[in-house]
N, C-alpha and C. Protein backbone atom coordinates (compact mmCIF):
# COMPACT_ATOMS: atom_id res chain seq x y z
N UNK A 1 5.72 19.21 1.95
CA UNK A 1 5.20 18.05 2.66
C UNK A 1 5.53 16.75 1.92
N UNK A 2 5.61 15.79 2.33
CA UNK A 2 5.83 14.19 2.28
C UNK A 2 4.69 13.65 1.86
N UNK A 3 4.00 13.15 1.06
CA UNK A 3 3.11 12.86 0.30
C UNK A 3 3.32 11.47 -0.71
N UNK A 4 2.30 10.45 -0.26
CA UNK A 4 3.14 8.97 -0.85
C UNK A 4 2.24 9.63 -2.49
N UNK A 5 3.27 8.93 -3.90
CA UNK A 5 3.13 9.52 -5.14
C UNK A 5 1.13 9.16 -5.54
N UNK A 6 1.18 7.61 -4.95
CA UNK A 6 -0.16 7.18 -5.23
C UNK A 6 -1.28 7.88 -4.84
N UNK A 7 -1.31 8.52 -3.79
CA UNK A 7 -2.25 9.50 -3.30
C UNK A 7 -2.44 11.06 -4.21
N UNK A 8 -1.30 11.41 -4.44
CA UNK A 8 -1.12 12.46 -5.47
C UNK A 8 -1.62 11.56 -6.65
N UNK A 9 -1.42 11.10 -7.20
CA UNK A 9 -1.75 10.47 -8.46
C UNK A 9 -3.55 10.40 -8.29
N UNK A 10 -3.88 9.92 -7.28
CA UNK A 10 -5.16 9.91 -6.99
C UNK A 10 -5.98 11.10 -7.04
N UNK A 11 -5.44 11.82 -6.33
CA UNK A 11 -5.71 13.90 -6.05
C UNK A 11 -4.91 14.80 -6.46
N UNK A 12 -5.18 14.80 -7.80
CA UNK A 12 -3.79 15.77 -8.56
C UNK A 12 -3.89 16.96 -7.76
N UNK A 13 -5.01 17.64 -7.48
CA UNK A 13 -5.13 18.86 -6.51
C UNK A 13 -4.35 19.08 -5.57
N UNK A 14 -4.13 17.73 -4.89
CA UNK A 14 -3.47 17.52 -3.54
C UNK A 14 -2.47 18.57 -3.08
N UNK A 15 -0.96 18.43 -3.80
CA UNK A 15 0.22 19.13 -3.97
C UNK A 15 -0.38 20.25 -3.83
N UNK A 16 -1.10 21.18 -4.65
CA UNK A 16 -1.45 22.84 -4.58
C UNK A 16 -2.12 22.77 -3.10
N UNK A 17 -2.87 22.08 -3.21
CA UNK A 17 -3.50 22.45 -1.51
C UNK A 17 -2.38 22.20 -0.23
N UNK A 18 -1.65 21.44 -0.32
CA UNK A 18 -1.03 21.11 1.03
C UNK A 18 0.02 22.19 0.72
N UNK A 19 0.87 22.83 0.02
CA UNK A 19 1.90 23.84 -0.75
C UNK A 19 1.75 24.82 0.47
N UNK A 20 0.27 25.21 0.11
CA UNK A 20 -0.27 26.59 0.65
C UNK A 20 -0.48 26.25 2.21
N UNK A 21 -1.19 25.29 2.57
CA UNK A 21 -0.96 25.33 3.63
C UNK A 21 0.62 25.08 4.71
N UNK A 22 0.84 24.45 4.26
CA UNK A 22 2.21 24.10 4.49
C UNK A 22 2.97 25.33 5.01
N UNK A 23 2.75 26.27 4.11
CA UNK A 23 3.52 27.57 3.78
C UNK A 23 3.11 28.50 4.84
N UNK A 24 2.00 28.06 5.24
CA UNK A 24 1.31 29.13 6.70
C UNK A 24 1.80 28.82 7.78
N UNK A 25 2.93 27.58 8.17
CA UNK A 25 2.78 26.82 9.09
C UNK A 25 4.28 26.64 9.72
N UNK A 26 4.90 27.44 10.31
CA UNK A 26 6.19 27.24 10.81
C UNK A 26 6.54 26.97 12.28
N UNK A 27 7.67 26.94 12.47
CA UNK A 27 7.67 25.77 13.97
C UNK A 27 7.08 26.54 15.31
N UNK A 28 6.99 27.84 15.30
CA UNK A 28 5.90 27.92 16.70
C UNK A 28 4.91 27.82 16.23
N UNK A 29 4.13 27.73 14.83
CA UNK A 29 2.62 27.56 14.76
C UNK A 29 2.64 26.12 15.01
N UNK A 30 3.36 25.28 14.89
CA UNK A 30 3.02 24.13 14.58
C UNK A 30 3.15 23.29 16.46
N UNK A 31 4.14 23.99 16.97
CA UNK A 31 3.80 23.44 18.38
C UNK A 31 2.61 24.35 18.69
N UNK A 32 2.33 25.38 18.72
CA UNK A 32 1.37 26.17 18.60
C UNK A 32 -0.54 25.09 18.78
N UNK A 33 -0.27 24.50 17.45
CA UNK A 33 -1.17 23.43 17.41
C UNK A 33 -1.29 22.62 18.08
N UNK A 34 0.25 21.78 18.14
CA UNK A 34 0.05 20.60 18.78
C UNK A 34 -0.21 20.63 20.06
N UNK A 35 0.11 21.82 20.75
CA UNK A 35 -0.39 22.30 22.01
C UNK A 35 -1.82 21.77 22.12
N UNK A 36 -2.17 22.51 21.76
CA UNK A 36 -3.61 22.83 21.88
C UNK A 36 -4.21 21.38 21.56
N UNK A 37 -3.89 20.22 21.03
CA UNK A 37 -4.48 19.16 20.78
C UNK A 37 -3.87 18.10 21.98
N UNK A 38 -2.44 18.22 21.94
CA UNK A 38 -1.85 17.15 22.60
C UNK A 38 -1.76 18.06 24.36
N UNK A 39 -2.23 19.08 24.63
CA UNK A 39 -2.01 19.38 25.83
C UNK A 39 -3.22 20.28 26.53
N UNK A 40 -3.79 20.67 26.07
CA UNK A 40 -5.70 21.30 26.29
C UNK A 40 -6.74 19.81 25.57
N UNK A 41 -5.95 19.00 24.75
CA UNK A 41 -7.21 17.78 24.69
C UNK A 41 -7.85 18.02 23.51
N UNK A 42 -7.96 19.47 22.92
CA UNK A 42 -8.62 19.59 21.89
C UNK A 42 -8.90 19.06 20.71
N UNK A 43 -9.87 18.89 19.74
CA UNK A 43 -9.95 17.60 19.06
C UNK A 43 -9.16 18.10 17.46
N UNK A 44 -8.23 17.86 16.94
CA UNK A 44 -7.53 17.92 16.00
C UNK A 44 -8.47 18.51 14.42
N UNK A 45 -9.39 17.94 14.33
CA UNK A 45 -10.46 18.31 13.55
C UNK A 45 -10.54 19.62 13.90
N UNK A 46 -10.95 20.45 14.79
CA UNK A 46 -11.64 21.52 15.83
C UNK A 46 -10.08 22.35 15.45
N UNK A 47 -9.21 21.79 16.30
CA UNK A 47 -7.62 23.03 16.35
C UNK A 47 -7.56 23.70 14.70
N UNK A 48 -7.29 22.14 13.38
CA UNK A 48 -6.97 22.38 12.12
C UNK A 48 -8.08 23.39 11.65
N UNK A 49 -9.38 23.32 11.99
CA UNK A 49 -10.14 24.39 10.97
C UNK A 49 -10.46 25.87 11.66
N UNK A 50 -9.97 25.78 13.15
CA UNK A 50 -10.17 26.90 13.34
C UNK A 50 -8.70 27.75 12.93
N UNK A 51 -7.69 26.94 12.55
CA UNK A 51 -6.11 27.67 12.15
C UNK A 51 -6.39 27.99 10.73
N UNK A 52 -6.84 27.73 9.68
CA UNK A 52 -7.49 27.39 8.63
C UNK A 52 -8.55 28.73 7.85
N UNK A 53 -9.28 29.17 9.06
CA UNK A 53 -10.18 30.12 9.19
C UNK A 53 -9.51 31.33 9.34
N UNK A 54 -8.79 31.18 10.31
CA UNK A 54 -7.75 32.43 10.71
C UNK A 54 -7.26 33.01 9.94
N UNK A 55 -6.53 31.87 9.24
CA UNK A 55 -5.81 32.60 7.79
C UNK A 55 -6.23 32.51 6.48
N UNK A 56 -7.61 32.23 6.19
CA UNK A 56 -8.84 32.69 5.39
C UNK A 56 -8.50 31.14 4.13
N UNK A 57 -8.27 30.36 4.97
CA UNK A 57 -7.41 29.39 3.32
C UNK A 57 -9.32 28.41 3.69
N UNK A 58 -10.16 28.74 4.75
CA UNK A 58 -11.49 27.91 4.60
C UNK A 58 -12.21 29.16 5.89
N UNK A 59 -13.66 29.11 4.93
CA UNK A 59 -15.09 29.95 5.78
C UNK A 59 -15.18 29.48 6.95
């Protein structure tokens, strides 16, 4: 992922967390998503943690 340096500098964590997710996430998951937000309406908050859950990276 694309990540401006200052924000990393801010959240050294950052990089390891987005890595992993990143890594779950290939191009039918990702229209997959955007489906579901940009075409059922669903609220982006709501789509990201229930994809999230699925693949155990959050309870």
């Amino acid at each position: 992922p694309v990540v401006r340096k200052d924000a990393l500098d801010a959240n050294p964590k950052m990089a390891e967390v987005l890595n992993k997710v990143s890594a779950l996430i290939d191009e039918t998951t990702m229209a997959e998503l955007n489906f579901k937000v940009d075409g059922e309406k669903q609220e982006p908050r709501d789509v990201a943690r229930a994809f999230l859950k699925t693949k155990g990276v959050v309870r």
